[in-house]
PDB file of N, CA and C in Angstrom:
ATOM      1  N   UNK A   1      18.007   2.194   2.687  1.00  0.00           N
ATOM      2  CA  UNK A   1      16.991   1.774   1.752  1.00  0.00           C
ATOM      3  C   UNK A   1      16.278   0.547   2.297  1.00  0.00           C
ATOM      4  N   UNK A   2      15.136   0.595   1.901  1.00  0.00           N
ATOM      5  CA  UNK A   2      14.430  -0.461   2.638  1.00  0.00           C
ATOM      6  C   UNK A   2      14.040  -1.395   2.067  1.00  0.00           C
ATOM      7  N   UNK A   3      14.667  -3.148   2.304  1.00  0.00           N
ATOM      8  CA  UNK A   3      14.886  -4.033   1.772  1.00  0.00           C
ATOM      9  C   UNK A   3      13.780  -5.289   2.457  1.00  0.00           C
ATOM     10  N   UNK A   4      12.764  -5.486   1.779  1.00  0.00           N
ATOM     11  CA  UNK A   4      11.695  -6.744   2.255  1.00  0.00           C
ATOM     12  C   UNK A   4      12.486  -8.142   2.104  1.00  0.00           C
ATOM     13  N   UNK A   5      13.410  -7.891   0.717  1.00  0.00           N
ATOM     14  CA  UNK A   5      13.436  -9.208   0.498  1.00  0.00           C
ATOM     15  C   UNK A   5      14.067  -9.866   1.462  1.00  0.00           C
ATOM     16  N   UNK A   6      14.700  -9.574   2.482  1.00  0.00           N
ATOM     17  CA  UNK A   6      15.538  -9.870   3.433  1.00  0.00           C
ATOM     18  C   UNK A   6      14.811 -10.679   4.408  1.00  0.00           C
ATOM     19  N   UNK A   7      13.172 -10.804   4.232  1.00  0.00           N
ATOM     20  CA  UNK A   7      12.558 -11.173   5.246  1.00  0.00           C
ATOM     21  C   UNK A   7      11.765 -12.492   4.634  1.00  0.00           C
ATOM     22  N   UNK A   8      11.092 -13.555   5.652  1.00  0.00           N
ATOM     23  CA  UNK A   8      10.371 -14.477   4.908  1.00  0.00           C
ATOM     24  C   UNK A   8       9.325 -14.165   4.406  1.00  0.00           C
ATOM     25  N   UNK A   9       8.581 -15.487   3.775  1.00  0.00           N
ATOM     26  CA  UNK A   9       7.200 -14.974   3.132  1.00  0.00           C
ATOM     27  C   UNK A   9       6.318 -14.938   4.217  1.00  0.00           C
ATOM     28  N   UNK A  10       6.548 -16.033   5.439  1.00  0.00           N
ATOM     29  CA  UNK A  10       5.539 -15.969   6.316  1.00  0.00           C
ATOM     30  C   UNK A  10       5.876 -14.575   7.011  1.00  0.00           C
ATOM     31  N   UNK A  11       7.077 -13.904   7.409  1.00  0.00           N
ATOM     32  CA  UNK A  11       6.980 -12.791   7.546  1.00  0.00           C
ATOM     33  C   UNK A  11       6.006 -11.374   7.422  1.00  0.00           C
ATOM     34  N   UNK A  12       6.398 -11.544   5.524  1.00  0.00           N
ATOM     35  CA  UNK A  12       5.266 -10.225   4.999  1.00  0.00           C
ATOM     36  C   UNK A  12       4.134 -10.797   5.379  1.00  0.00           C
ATOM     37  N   UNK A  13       3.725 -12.054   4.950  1.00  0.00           N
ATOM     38  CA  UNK A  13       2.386 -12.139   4.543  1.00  0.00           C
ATOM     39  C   UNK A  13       1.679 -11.732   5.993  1.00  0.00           C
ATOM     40  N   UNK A  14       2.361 -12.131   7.364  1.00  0.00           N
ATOM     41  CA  UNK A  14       1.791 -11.763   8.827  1.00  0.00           C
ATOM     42  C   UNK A  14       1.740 -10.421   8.426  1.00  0.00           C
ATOM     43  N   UNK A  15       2.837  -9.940   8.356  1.00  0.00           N
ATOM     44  CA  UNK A  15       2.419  -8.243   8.410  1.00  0.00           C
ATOM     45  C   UNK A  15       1.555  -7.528   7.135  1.00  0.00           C
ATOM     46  N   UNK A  16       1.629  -7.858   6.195  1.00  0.00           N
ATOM     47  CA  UNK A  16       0.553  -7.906   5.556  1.00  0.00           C
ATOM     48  C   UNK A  16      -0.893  -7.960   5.986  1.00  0.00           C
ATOM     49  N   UNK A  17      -0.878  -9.044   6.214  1.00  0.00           N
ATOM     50  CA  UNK A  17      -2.769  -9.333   6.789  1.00  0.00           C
ATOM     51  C   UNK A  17      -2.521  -8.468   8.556  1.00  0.00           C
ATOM     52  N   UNK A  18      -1.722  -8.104   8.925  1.00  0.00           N
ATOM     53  CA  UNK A  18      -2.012  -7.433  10.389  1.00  0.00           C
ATOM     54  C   UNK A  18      -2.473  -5.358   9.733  1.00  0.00           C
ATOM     55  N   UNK A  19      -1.479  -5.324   8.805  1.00  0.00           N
ATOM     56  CA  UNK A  19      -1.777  -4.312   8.215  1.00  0.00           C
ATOM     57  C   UNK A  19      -3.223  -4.191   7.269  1.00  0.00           C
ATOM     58  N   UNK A  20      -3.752  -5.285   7.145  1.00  0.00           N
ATOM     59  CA  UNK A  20      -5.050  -4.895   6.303  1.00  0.00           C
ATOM     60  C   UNK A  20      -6.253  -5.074   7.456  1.00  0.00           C
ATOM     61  N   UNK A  21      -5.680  -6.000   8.067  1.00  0.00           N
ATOM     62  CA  UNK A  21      -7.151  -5.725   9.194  1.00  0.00           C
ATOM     63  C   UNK A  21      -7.069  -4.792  10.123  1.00  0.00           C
ATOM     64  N   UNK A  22      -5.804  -3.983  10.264  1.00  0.00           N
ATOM     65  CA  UNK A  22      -5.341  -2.450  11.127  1.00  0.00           C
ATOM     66  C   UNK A  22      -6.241  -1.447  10.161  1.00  0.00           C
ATOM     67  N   UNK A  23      -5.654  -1.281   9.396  1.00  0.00           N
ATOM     68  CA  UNK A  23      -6.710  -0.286   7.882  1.00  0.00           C
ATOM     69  C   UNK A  23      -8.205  -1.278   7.435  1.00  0.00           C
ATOM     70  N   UNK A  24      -8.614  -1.964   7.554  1.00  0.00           N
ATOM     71  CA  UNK A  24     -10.120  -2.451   7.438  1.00  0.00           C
ATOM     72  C   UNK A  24      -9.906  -2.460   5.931  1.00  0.00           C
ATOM     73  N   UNK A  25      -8.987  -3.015   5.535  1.00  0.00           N
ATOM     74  CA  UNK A  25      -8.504  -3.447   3.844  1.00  0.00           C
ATOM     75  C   UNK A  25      -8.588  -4.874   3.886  1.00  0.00           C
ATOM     76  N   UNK A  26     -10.038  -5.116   2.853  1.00  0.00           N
ATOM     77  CA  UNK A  26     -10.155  -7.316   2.450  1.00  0.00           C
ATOM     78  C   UNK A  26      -9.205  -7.469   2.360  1.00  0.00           C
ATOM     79  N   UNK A  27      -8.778  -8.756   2.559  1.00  0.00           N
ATOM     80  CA  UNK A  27      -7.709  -9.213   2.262  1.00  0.00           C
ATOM     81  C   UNK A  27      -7.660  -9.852   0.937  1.00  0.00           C
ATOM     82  N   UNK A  28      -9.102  -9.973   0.426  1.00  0.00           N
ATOM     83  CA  UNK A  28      -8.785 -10.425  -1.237  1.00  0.00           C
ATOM     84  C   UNK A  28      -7.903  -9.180  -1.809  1.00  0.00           C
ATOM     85  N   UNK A  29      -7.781  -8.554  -1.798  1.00  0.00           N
ATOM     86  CA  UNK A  29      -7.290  -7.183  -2.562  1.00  0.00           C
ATOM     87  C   UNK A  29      -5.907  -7.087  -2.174  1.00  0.00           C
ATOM     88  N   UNK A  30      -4.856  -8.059  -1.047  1.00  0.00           N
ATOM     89  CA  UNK A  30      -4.099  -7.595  -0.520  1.00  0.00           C
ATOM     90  C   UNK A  30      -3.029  -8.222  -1.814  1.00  0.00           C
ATOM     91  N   UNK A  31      -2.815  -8.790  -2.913  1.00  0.00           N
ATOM     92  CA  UNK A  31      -2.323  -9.217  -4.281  1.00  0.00           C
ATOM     93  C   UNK A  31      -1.714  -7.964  -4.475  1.00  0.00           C
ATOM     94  N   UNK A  32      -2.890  -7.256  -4.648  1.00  0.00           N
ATOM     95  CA  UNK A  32      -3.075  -5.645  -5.439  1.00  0.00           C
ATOM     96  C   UNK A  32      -1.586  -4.618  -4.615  1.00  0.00           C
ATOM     97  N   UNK A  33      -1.305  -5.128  -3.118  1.00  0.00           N
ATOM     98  CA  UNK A  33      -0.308  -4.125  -2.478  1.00  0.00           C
ATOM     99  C   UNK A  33       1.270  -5.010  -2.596  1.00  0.00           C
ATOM    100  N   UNK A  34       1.079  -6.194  -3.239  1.00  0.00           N
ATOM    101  CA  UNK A  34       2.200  -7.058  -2.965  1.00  0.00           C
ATOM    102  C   UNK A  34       3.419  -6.080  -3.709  1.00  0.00           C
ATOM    103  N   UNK A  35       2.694  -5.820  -5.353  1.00  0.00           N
ATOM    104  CA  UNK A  35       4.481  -5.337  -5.953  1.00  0.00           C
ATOM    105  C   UNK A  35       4.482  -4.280  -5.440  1.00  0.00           C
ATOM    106  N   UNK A  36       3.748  -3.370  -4.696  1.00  0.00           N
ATOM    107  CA  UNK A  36       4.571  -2.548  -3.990  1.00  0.00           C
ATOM    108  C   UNK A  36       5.526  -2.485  -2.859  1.00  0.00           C
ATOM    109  N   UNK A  37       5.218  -4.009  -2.111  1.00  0.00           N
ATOM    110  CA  UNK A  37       6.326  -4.338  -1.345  1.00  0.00           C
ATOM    111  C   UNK A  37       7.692  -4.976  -2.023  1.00  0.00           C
ATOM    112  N   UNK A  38       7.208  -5.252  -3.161  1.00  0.00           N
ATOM    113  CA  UNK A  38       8.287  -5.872  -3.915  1.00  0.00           C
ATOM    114  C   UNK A  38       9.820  -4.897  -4.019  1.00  0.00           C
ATOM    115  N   UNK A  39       8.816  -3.658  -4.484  1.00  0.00           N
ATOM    116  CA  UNK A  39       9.547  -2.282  -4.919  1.00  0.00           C
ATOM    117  C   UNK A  39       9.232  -1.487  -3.972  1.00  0.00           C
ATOM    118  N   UNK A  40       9.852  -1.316  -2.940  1.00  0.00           N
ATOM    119  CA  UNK A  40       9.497  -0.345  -1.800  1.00  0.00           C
ATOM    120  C   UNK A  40       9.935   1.184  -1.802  1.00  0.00           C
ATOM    121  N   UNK A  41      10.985   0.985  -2.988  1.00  0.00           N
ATOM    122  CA  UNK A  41      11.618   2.444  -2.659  1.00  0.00           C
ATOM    123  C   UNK A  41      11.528   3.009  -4.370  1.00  0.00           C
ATOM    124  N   UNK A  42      10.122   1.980  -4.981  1.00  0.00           N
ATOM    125  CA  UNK A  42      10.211   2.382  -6.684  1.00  0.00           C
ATOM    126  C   UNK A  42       9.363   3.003  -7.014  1.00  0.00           C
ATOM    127  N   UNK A  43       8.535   3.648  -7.661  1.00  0.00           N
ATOM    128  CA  UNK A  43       7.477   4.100  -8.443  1.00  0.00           C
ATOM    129  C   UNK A  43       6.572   3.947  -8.123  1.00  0.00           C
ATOM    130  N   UNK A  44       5.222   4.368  -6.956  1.00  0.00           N
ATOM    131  CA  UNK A  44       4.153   3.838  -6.626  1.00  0.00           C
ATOM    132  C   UNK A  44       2.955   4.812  -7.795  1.00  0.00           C
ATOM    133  N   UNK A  45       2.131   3.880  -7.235  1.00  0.00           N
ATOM    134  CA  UNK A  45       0.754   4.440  -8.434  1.00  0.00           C
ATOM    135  C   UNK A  45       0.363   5.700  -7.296  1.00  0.00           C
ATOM    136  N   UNK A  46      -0.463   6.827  -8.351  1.00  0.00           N
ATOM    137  CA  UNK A  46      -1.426   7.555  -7.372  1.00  0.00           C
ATOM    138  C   UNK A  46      -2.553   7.535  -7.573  1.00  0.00           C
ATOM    139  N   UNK A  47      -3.331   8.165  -7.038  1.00  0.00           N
ATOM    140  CA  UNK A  47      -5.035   8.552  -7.031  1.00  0.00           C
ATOM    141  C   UNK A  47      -5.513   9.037  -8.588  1.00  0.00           C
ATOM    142  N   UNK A  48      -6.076   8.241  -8.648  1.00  0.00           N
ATOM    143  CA  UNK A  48      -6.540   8.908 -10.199  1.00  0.00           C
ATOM    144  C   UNK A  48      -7.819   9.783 -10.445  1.00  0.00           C
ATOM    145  N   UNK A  49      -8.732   9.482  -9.070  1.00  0.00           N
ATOM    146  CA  UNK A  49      -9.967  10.499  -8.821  1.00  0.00           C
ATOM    147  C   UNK A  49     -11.015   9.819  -9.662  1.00  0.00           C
ATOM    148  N   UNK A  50     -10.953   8.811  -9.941  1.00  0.00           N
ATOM    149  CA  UNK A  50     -11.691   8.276 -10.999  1.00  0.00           C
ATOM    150  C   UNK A  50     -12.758   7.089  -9.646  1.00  0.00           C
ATOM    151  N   UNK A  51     -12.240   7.001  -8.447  1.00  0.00           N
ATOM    152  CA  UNK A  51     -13.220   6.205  -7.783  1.00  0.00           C
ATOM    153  C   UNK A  51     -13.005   4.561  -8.189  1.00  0.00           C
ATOM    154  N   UNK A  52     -11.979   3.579  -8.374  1.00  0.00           N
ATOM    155  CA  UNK A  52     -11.439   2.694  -8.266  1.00  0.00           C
ATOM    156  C   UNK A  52     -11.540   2.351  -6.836  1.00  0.00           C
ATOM    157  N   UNK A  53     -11.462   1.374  -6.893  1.00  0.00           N
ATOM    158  CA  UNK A  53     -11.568   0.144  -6.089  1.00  0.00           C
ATOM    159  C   UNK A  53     -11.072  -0.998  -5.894  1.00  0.00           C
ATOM    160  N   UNK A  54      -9.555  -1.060  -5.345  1.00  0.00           N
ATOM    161  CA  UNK A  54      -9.154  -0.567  -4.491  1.00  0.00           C
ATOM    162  C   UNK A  54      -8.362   0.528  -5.105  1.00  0.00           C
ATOM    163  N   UNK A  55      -8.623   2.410  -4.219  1.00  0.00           N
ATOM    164  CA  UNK A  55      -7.987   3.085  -4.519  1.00  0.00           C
ATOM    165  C   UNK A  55      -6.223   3.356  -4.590  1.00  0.00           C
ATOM    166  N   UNK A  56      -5.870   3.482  -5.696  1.00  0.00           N
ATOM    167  CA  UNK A  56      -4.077   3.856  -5.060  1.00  0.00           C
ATOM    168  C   UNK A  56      -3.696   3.817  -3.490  1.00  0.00           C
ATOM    169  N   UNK A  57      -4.375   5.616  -3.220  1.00  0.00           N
ATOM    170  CA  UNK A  57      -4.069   5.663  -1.906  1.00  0.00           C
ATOM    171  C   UNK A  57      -4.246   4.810  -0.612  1.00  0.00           C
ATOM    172  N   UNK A  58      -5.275   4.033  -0.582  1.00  0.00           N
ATOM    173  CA  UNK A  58      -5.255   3.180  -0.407  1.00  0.00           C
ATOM    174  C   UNK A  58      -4.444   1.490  -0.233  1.00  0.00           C
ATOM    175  N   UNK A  59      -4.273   1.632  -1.412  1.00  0.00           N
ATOM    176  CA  UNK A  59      -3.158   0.332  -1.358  1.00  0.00           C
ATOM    177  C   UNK A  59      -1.880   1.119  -0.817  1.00  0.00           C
ATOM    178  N   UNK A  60      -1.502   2.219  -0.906  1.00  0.00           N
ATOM    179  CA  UNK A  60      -0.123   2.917  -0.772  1.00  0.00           C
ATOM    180  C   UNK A  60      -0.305   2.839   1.396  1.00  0.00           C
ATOM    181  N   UNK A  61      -1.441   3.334   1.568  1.00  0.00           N
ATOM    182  CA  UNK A  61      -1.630   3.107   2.907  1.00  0.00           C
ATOM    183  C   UNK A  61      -1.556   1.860   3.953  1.00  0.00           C
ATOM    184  N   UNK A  62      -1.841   0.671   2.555  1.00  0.00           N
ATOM    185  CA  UNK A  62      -1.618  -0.157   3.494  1.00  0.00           C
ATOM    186  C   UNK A  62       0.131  -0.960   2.983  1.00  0.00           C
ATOM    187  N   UNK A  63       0.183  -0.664   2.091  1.00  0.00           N
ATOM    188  CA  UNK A  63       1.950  -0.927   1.924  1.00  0.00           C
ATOM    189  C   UNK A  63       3.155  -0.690   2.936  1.00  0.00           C
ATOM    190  N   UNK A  64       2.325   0.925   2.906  1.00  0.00           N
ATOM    191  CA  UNK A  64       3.594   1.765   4.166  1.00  0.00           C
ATOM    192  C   UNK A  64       3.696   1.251   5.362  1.00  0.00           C
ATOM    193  N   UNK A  65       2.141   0.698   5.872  1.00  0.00           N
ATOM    194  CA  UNK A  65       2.242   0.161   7.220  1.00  0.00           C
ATOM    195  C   UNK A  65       2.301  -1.005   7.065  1.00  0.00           C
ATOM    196  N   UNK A  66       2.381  -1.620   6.462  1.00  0.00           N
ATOM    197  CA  UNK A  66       3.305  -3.341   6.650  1.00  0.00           C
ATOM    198  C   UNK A  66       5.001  -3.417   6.143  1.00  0.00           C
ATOM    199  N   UNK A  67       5.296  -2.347   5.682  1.00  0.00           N
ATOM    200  CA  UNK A  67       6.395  -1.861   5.731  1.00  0.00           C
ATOM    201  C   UNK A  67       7.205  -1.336   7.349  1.00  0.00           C
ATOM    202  N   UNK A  68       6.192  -0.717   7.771  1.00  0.00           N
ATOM    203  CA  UNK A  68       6.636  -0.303   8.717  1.00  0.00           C
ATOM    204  C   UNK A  68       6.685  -1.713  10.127  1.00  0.00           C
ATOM    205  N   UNK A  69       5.524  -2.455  10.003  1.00  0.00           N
ATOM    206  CA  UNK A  69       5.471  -3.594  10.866  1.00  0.00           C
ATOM    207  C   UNK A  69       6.382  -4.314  10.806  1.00  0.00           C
ATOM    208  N   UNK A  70       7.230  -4.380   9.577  1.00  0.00           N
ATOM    209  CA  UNK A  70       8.210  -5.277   8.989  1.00  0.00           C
ATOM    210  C   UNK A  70       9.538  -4.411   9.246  1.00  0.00           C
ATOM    211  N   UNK A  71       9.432  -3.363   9.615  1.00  0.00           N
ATOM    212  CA  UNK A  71      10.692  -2.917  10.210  1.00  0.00           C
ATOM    213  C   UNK A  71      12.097  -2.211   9.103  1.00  0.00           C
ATOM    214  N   UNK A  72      11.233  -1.827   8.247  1.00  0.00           N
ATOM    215  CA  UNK A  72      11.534  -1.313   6.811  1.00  0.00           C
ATOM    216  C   UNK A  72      11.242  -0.153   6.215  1.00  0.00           C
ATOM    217  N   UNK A  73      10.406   0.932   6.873  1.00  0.00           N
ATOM    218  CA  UNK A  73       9.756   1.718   5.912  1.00  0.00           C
ATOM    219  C   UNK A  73      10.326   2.499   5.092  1.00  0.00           C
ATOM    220  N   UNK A  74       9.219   2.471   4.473  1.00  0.00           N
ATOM    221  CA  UNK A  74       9.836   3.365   3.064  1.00  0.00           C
ATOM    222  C   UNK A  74      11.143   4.842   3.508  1.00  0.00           C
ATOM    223  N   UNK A  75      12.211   4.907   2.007  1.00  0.00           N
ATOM    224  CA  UNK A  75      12.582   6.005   2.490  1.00  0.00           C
ATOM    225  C   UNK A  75      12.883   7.099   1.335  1.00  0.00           C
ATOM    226  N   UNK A  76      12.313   6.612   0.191  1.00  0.00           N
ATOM    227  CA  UNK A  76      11.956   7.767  -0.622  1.00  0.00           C
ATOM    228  C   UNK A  76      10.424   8.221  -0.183  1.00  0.00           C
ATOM    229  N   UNK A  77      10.730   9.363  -0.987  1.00  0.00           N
ATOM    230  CA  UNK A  77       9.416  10.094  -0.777  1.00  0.00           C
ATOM    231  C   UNK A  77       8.448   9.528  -1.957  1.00  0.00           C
ATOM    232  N   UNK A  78       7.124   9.939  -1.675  1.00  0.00           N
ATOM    233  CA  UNK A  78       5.828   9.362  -2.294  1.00  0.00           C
ATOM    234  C   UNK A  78       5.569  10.498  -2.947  1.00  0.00           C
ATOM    235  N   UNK A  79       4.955   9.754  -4.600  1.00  0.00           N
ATOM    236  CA  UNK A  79       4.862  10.852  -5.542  1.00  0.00           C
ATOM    237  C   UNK A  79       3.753  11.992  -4.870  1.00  0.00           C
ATOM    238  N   UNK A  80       3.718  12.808  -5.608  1.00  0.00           N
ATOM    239  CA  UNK A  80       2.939  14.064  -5.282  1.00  0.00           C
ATOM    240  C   UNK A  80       1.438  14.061  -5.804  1.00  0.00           C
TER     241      UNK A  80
END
């Protein structure tokens, strides 16, 4: 199971901002992906088709890969 808290803040927050300027995601918006690092293996939001800004998938895209930079990734599966 994949555990962030184990890591510092300057940690995420590097991989964080390496993961939003990898995906071309502002970094004002990067708040919006934090509790999903919080909860890595909990309940993520999905696409609602409604055209939001920043989309779910989106934030879920850039979660996974600062997850993954951080040497953690997810290991449940992502809702459907």
């Amino acid at each position: 199971m994949s555990d962030v808290t184990d890591s510092t803040p300057a940690d995420l927050d590097a991989a964080l901002a390496r993961a939003s300027a990898e995906l071309q995601f502002p970094s004002y918006y990067q708040a919006c992906v934090r509790p999903l690092l919080r909860n890595p293996e909990g309940h993520w939001p999905r696409c609602c088709g409604g055209g939001c800004e920043p989309c779910a998938q989106t934030l879920i895209q850039v979660a996974l890969r600062t997850l993954e930079l951080m040497g953690t990734p997810r290991q449940a599966p992502l809702p459907d």
